[in-house]
PDB file of N, CA and C in Angstrom:
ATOM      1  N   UNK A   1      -3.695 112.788  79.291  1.00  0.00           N
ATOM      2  CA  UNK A   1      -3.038 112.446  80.537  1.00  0.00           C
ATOM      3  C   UNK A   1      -3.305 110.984  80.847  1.00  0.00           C
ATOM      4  N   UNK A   2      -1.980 110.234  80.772  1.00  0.00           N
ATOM      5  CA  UNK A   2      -2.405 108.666  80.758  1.00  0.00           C
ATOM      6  C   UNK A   2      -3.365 108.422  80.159  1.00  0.00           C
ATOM      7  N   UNK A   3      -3.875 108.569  79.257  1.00  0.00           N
ATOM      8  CA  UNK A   3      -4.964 107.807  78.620  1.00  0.00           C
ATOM      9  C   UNK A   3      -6.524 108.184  79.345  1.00  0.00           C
ATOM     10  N   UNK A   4      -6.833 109.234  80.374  1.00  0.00           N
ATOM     11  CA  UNK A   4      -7.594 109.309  80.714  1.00  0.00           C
ATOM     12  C   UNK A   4      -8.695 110.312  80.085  1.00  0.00           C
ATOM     13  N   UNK A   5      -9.641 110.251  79.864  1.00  0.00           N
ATOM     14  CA  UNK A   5     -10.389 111.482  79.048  1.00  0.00           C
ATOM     15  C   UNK A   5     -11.091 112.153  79.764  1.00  0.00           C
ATOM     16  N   UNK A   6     -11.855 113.580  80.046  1.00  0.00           N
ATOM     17  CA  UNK A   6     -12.367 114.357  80.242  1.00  0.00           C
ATOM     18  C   UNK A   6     -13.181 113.574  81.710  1.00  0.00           C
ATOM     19  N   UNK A   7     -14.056 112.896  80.486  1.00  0.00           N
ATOM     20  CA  UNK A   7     -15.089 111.987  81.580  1.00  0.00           C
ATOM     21  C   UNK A   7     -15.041 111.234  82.257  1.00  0.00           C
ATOM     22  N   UNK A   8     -14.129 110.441  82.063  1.00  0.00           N
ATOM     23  CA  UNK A   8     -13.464 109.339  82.886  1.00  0.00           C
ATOM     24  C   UNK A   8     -12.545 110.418  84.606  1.00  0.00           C
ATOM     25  N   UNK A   9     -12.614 111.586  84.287  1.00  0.00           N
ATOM     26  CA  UNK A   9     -11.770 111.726  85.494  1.00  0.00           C
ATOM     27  C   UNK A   9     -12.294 112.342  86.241  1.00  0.00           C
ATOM     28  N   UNK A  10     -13.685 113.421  85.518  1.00  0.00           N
ATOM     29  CA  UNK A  10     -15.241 113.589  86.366  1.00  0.00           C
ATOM     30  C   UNK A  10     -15.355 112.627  86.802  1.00  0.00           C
ATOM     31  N   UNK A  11     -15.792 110.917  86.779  1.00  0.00           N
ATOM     32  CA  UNK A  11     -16.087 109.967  87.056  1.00  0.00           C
ATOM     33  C   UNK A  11     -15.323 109.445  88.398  1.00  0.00           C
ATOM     34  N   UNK A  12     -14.068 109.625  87.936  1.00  0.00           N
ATOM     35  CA  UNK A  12     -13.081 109.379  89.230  1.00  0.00           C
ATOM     36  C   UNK A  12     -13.292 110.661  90.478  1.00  0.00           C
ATOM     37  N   UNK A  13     -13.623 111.551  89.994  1.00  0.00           N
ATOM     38  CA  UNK A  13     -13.357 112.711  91.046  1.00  0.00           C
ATOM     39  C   UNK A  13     -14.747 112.140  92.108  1.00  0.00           C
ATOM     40  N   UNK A  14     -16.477 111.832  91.235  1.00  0.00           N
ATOM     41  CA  UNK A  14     -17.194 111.714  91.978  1.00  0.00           C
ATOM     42  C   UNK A  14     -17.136 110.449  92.681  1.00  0.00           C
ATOM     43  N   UNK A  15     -16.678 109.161  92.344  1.00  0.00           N
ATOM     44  CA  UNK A  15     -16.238 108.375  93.186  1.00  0.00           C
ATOM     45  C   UNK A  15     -15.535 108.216  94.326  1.00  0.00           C
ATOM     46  N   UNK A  16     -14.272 109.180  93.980  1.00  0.00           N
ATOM     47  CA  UNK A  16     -13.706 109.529  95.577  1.00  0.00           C
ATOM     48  C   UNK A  16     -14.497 110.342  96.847  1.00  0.00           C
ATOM     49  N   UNK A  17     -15.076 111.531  95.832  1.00  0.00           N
ATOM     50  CA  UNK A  17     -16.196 112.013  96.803  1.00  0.00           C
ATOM     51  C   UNK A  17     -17.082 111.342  97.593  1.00  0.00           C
ATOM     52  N   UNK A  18     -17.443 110.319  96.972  1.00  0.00           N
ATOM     53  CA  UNK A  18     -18.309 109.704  97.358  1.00  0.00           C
ATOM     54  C   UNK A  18     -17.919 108.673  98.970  1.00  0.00           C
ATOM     55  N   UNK A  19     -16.772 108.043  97.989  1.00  0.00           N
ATOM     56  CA  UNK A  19     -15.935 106.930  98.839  1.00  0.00           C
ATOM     57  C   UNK A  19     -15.327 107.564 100.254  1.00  0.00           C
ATOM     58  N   UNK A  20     -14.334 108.092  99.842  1.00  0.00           N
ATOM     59  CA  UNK A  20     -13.619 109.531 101.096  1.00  0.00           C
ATOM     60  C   UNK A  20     -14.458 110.507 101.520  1.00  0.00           C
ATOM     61  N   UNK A  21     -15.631 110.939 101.050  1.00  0.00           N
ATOM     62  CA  UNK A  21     -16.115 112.100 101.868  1.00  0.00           C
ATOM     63  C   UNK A  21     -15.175 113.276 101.578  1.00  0.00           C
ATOM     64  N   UNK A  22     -16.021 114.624 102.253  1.00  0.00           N
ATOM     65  CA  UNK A  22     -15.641 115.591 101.416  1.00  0.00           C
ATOM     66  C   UNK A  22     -14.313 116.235 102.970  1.00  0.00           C
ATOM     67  N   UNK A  23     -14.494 115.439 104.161  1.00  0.00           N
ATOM     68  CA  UNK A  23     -13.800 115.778 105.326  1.00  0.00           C
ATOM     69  C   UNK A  23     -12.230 114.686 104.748  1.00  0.00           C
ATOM     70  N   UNK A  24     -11.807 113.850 104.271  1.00  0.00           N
ATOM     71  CA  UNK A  24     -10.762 113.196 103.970  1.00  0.00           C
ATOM     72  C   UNK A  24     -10.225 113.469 103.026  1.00  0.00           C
ATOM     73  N   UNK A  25     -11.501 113.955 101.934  1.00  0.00           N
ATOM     74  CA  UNK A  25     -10.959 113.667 100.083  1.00  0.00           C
ATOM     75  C   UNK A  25      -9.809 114.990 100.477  1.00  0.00           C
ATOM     76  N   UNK A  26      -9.344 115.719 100.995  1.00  0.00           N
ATOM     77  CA  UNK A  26      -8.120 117.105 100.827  1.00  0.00           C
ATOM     78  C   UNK A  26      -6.978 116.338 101.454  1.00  0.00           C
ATOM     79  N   UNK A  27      -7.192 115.180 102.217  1.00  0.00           N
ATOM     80  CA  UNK A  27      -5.990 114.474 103.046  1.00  0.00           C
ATOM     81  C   UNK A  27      -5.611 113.645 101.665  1.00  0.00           C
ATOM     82  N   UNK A  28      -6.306 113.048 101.427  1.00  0.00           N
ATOM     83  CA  UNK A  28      -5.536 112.086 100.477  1.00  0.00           C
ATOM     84  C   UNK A  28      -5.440 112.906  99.504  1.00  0.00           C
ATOM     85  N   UNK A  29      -5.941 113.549  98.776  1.00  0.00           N
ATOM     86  CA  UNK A  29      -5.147 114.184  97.781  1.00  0.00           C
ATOM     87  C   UNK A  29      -3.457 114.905  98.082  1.00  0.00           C
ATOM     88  N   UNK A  30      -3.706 115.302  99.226  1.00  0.00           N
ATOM     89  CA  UNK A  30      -1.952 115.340  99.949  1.00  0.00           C
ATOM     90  C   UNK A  30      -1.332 114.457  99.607  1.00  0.00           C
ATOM     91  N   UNK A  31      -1.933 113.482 100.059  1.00  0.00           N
ATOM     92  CA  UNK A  31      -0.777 111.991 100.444  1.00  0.00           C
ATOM     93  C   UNK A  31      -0.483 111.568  99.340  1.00  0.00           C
ATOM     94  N   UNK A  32      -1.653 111.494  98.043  1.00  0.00           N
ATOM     95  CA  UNK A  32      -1.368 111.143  96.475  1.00  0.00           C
ATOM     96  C   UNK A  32      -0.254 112.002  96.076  1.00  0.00           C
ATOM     97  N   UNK A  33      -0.561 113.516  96.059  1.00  0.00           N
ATOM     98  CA  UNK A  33       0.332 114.316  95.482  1.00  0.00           C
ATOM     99  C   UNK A  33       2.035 114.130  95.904  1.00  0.00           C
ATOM    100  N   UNK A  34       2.092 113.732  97.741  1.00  0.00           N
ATOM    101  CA  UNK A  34       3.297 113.540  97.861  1.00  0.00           C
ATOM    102  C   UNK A  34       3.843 112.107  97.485  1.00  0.00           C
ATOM    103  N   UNK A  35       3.088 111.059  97.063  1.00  0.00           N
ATOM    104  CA  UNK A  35       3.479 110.119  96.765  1.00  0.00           C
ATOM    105  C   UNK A  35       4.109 110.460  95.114  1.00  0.00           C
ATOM    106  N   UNK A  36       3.353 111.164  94.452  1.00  0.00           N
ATOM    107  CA  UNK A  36       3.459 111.481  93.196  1.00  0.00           C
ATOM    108  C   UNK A  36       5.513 112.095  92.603  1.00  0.00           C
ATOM    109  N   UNK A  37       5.327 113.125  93.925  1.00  0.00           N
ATOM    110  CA  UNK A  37       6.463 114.100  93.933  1.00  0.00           C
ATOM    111  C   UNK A  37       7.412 113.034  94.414  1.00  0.00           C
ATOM    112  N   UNK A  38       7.586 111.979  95.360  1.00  0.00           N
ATOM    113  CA  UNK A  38       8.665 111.279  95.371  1.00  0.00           C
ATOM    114  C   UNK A  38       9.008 110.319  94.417  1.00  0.00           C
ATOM    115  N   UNK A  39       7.842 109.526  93.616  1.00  0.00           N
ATOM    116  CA  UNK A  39       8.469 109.134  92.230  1.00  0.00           C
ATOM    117  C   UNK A  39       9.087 109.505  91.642  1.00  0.00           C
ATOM    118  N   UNK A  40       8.666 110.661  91.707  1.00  0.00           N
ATOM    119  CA  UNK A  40       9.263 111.310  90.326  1.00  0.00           C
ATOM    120  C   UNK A  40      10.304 112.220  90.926  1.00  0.00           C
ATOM    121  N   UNK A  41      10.834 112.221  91.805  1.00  0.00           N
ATOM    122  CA  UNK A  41      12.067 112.387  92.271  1.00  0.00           C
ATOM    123  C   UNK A  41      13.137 111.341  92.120  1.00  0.00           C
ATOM    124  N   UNK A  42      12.455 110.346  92.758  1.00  0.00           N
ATOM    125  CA  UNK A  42      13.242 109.438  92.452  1.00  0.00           C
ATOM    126  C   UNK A  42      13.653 108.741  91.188  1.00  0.00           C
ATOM    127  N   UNK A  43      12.916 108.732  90.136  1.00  0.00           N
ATOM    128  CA  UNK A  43      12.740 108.556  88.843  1.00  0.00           C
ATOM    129  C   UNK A  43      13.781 109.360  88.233  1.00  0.00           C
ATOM    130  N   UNK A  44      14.270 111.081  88.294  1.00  0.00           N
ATOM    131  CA  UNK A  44      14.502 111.987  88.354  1.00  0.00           C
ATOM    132  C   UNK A  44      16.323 111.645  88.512  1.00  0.00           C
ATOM    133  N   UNK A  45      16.490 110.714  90.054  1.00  0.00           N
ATOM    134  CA  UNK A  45      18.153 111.130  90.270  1.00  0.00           C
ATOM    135  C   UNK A  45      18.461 109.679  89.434  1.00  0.00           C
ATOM    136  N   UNK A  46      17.626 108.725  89.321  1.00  0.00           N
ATOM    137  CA  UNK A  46      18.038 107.331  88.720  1.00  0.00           C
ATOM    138  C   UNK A  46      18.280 107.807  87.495  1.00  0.00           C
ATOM    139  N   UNK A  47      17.626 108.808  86.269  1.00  0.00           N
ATOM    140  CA  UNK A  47      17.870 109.550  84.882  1.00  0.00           C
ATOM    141  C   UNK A  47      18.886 110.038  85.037  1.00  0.00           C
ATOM    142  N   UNK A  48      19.526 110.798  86.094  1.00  0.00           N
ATOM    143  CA  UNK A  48      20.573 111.834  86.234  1.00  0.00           C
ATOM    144  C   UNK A  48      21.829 110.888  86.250  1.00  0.00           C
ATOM    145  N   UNK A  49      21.958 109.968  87.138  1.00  0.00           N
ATOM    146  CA  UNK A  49      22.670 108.973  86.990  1.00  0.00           C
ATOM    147  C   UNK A  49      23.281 108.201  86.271  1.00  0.00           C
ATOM    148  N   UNK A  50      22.434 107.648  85.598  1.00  0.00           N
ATOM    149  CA  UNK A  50      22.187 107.161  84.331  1.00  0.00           C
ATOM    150  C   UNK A  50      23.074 107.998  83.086  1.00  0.00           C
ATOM    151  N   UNK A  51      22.614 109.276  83.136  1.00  0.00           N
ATOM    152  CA  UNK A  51      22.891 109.780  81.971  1.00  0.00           C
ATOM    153  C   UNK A  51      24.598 110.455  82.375  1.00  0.00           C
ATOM    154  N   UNK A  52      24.572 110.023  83.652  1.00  0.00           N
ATOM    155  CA  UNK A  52      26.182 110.545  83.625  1.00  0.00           C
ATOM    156  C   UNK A  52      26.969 109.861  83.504  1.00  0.00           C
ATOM    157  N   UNK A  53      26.750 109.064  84.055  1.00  0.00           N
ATOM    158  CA  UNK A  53      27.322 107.104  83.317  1.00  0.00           C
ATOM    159  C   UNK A  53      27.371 107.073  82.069  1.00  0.00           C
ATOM    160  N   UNK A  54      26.843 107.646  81.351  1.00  0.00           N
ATOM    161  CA  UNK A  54      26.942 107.412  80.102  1.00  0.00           C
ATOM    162  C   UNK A  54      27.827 108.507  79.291  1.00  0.00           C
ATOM    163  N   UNK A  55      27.750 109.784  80.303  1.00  0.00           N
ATOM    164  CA  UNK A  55      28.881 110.729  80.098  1.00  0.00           C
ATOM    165  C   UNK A  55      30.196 110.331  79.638  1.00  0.00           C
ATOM    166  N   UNK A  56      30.311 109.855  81.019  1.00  0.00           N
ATOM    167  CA  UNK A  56      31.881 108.823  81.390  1.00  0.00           C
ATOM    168  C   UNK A  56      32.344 108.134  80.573  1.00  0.00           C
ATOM    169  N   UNK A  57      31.091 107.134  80.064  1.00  0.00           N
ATOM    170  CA  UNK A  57      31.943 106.188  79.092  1.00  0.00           C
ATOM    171  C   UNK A  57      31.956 106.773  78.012  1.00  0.00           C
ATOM    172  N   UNK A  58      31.457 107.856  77.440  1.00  0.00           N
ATOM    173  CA  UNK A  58      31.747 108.443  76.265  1.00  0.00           C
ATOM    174  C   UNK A  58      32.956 109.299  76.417  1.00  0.00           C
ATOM    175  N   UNK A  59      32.924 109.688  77.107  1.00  0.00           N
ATOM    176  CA  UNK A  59      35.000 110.396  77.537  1.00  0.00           C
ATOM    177  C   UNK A  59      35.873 109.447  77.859  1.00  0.00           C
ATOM    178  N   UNK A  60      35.510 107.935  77.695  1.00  0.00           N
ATOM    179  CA  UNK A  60      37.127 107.137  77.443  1.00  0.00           C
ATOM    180  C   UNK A  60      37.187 107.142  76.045  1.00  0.00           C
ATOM    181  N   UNK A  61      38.681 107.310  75.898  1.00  0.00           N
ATOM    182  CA  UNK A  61      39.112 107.031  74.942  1.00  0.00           C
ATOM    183  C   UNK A  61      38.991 105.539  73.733  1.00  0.00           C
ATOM    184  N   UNK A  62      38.754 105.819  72.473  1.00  0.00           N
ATOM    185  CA  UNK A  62      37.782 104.836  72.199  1.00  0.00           C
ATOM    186  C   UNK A  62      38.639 102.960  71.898  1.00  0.00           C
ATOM    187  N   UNK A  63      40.410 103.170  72.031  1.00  0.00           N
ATOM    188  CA  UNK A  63      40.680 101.606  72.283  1.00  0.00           C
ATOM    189  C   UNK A  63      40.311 101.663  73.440  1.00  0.00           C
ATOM    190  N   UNK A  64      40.237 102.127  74.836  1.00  0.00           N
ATOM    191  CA  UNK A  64      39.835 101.382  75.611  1.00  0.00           C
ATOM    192  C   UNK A  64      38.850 101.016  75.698  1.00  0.00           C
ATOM    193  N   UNK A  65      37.860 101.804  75.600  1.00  0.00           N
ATOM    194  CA  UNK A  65      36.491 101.118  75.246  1.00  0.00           C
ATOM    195  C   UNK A  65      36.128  99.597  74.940  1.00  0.00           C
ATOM    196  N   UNK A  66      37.369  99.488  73.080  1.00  0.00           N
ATOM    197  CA  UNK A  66      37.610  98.439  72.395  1.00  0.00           C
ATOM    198  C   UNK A  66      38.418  97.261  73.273  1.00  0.00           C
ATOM    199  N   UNK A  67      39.032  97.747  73.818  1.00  0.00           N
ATOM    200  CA  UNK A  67      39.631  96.519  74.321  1.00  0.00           C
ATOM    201  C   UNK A  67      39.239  96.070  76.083  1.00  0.00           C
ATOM    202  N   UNK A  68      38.335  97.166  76.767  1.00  0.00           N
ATOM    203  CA  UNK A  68      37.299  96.018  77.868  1.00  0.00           C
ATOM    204  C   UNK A  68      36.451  95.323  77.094  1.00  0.00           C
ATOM    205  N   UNK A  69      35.759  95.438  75.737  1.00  0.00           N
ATOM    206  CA  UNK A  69      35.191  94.993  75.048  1.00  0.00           C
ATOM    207  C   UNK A  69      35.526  93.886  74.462  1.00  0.00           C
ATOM    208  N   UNK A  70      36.755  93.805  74.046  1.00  0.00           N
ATOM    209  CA  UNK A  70      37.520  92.611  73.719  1.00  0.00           C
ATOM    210  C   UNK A  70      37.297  91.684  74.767  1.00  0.00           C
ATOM    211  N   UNK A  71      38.122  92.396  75.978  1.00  0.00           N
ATOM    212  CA  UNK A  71      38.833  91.329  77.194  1.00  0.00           C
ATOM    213  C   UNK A  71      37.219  90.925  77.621  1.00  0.00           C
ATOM    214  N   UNK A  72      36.273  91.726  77.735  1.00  0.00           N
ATOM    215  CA  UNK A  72      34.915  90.761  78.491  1.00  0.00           C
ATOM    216  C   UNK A  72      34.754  89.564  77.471  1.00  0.00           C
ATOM    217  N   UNK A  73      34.485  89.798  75.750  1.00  0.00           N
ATOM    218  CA  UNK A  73      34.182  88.451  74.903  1.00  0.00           C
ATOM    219  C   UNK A  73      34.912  87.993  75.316  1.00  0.00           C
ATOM    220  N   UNK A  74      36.403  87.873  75.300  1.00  0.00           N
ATOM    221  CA  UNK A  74      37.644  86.735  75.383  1.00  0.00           C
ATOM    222  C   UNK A  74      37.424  85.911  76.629  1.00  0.00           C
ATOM    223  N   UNK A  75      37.002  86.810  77.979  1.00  0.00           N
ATOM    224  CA  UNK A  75      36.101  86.046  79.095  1.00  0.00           C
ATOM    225  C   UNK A  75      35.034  85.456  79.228  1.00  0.00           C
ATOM    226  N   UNK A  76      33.851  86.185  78.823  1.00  0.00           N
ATOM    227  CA  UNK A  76      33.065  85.401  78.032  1.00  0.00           C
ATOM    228  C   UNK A  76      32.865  83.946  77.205  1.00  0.00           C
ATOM    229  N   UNK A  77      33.906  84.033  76.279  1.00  0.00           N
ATOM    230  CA  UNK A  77      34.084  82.729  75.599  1.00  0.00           C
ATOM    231  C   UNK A  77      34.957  81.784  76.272  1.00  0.00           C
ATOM    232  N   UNK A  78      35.864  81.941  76.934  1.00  0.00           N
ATOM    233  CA  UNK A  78      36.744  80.907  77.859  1.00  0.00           C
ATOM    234  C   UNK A  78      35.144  80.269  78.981  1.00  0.00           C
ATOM    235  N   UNK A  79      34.850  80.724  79.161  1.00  0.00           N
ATOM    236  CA  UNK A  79      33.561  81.164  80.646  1.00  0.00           C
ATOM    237  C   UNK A  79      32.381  79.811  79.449  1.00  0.00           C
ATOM    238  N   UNK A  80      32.023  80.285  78.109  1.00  0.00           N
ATOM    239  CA  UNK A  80      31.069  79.212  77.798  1.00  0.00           C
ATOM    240  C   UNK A  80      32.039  77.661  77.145  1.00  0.00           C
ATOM    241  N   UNK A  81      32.941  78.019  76.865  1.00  0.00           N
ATOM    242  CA  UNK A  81      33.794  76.889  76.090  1.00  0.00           C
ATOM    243  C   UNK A  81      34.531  75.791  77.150  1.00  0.00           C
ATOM    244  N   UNK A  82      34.579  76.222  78.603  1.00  0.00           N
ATOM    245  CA  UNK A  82      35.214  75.697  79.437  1.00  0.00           C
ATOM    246  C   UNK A  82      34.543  74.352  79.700  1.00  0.00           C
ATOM    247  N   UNK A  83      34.813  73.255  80.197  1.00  0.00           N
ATOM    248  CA  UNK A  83      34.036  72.054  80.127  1.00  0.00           C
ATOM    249  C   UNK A  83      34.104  72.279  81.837  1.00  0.00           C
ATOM    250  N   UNK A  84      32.516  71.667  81.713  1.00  0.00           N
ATOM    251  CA  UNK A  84      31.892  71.935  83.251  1.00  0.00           C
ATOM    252  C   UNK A  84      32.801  70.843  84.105  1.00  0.00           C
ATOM    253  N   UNK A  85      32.864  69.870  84.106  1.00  0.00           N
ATOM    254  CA  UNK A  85      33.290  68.482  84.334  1.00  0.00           C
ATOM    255  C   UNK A  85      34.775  68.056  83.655  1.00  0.00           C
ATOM    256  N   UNK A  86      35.973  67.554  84.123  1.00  0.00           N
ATOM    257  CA  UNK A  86      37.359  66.528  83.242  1.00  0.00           C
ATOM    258  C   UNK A  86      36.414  64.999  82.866  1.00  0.00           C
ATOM    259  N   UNK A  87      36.907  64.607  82.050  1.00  0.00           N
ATOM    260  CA  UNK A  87      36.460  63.228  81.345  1.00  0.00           C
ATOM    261  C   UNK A  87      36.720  62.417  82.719  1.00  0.00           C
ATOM    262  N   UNK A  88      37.406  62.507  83.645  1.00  0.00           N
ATOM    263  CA  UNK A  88      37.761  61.453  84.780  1.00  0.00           C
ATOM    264  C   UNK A  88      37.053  61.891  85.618  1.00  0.00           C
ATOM    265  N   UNK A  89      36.043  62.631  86.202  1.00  0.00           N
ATOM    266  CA  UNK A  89      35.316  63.508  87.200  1.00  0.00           C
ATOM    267  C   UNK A  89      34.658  62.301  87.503  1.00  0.00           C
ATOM    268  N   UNK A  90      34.192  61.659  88.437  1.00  0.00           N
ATOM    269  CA  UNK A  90      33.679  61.398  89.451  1.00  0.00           C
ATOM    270  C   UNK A  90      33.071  61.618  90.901  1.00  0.00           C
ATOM    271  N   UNK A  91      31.742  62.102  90.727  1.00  0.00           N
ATOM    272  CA  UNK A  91      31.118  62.303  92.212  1.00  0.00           C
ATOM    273  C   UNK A  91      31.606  62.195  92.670  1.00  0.00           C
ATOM    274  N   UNK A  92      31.649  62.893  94.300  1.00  0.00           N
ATOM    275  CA  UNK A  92      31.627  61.693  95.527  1.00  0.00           C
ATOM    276  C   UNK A  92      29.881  61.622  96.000  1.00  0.00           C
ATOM    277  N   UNK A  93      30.091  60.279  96.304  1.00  0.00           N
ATOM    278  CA  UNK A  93      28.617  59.590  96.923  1.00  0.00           C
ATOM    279  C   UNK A  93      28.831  59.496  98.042  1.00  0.00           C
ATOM    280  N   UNK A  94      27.889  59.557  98.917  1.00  0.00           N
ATOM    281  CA  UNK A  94      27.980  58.855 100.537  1.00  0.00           C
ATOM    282  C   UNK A  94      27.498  57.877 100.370  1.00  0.00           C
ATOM    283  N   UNK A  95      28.312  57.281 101.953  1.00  0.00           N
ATOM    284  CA  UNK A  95      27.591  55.888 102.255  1.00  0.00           C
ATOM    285  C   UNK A  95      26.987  55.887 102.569  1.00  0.00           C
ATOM    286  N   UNK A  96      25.500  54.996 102.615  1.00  0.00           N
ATOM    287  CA  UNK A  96      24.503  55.359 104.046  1.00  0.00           C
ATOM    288  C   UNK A  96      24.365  53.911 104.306  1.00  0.00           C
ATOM    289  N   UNK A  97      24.744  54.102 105.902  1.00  0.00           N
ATOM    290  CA  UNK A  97      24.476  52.836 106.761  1.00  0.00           C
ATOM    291  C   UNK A  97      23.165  53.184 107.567  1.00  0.00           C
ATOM    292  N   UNK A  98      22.754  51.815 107.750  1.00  0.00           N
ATOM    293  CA  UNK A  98      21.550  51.952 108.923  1.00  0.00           C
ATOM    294  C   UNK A  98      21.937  51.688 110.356  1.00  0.00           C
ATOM    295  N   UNK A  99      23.359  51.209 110.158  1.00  0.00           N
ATOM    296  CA  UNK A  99      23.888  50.751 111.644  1.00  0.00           C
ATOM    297  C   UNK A  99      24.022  52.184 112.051  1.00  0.00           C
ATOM    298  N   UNK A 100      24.446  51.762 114.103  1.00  0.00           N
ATOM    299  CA  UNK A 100      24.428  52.874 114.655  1.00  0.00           C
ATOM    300  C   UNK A 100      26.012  53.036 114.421  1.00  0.00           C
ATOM    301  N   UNK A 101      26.417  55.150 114.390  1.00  0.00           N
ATOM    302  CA  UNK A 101      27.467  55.315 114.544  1.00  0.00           C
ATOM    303  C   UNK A 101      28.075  55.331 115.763  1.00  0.00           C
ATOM    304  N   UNK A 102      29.143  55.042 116.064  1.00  0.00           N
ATOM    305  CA  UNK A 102      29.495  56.019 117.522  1.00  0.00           C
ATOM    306  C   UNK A 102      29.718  57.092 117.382  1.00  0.00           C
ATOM    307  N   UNK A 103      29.527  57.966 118.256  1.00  0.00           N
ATOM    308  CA  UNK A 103      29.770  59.181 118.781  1.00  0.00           C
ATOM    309  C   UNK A 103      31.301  59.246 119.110  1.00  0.00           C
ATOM    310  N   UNK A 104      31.224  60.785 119.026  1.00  0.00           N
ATOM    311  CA  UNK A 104      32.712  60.916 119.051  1.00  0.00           C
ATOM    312  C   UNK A 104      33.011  60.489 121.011  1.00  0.00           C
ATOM    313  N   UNK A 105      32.330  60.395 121.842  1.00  0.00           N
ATOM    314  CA  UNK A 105      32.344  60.371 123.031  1.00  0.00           C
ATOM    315  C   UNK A 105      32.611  58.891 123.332  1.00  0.00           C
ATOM    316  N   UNK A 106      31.456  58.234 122.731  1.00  0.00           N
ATOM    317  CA  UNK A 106      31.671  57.288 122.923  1.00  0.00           C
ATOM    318  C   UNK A 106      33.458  56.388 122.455  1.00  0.00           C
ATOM    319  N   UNK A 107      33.734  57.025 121.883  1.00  0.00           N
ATOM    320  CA  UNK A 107      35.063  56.518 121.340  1.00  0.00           C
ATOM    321  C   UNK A 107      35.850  56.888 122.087  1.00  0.00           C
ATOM    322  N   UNK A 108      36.196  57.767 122.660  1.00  0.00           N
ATOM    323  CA  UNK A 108      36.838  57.845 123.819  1.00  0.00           C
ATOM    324  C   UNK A 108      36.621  57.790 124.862  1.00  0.00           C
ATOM    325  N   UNK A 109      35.501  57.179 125.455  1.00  0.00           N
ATOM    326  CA  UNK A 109      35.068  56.132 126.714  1.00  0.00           C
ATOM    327  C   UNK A 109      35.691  55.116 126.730  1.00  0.00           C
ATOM    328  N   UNK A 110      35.910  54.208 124.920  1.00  0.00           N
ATOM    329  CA  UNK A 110      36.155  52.904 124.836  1.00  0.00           C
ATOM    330  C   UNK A 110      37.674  53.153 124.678  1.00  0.00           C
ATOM    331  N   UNK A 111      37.785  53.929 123.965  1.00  0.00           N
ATOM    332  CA  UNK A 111      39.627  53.787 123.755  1.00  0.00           C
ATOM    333  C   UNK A 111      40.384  54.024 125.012  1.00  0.00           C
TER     334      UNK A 111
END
């Protein structure tokens, strides 16, 4: 069980005893056990899932299969071959001034 041996889990049992006391050690063993049971529940519908998904795609028919398979490479390769940048691409840069701007308020005070 996990890698644990005989003695090693005597060892663990008297440590908790020790640590928890013999008035707690039955609470947490609850709380472990239900922590235990919802993993593995949950573990449980994520497998179920999983394996029905995999149902599915084994009941398409097998060009289609072949040809989302196609059409993703053919996307795929347009997607890495595409040039990030045109040879004429140019930033835009800002300007930065240290002068003051006006405000939009102020501009229509003055105008």
């Amino acid at each position: 069980m996990f890698g644990i041996g005989m003695t090693e889990l005597i060892v663990i049992m008297i440590v908790a005893i020790i640590v928890l006391g013999p008035q707690r050690l039955p609470e947490a063993v609850k709380q472990l056990a239900r922590i235990f049971r919802e993993v593995k529940s949950t573990v449980d519908d994520v497998k179920q899932s999983v394996v029905s998904e995999i149902e599915d795609i084994k009941k398409l028919p097998d060009e289609s299969q072949k040809k989302s398979k196609d059409s993703f490479e053919e996307e795929f390769e347009k997607e890495i071959t595409k040039p990030k940048y045109t040879e004429d691409y140019q930033p835009k840069r800002e300007k930065i001034s240290f002068s003051k701007k006006q405000t939009q308020e102020e501009k229509i005070n003055e105008g």
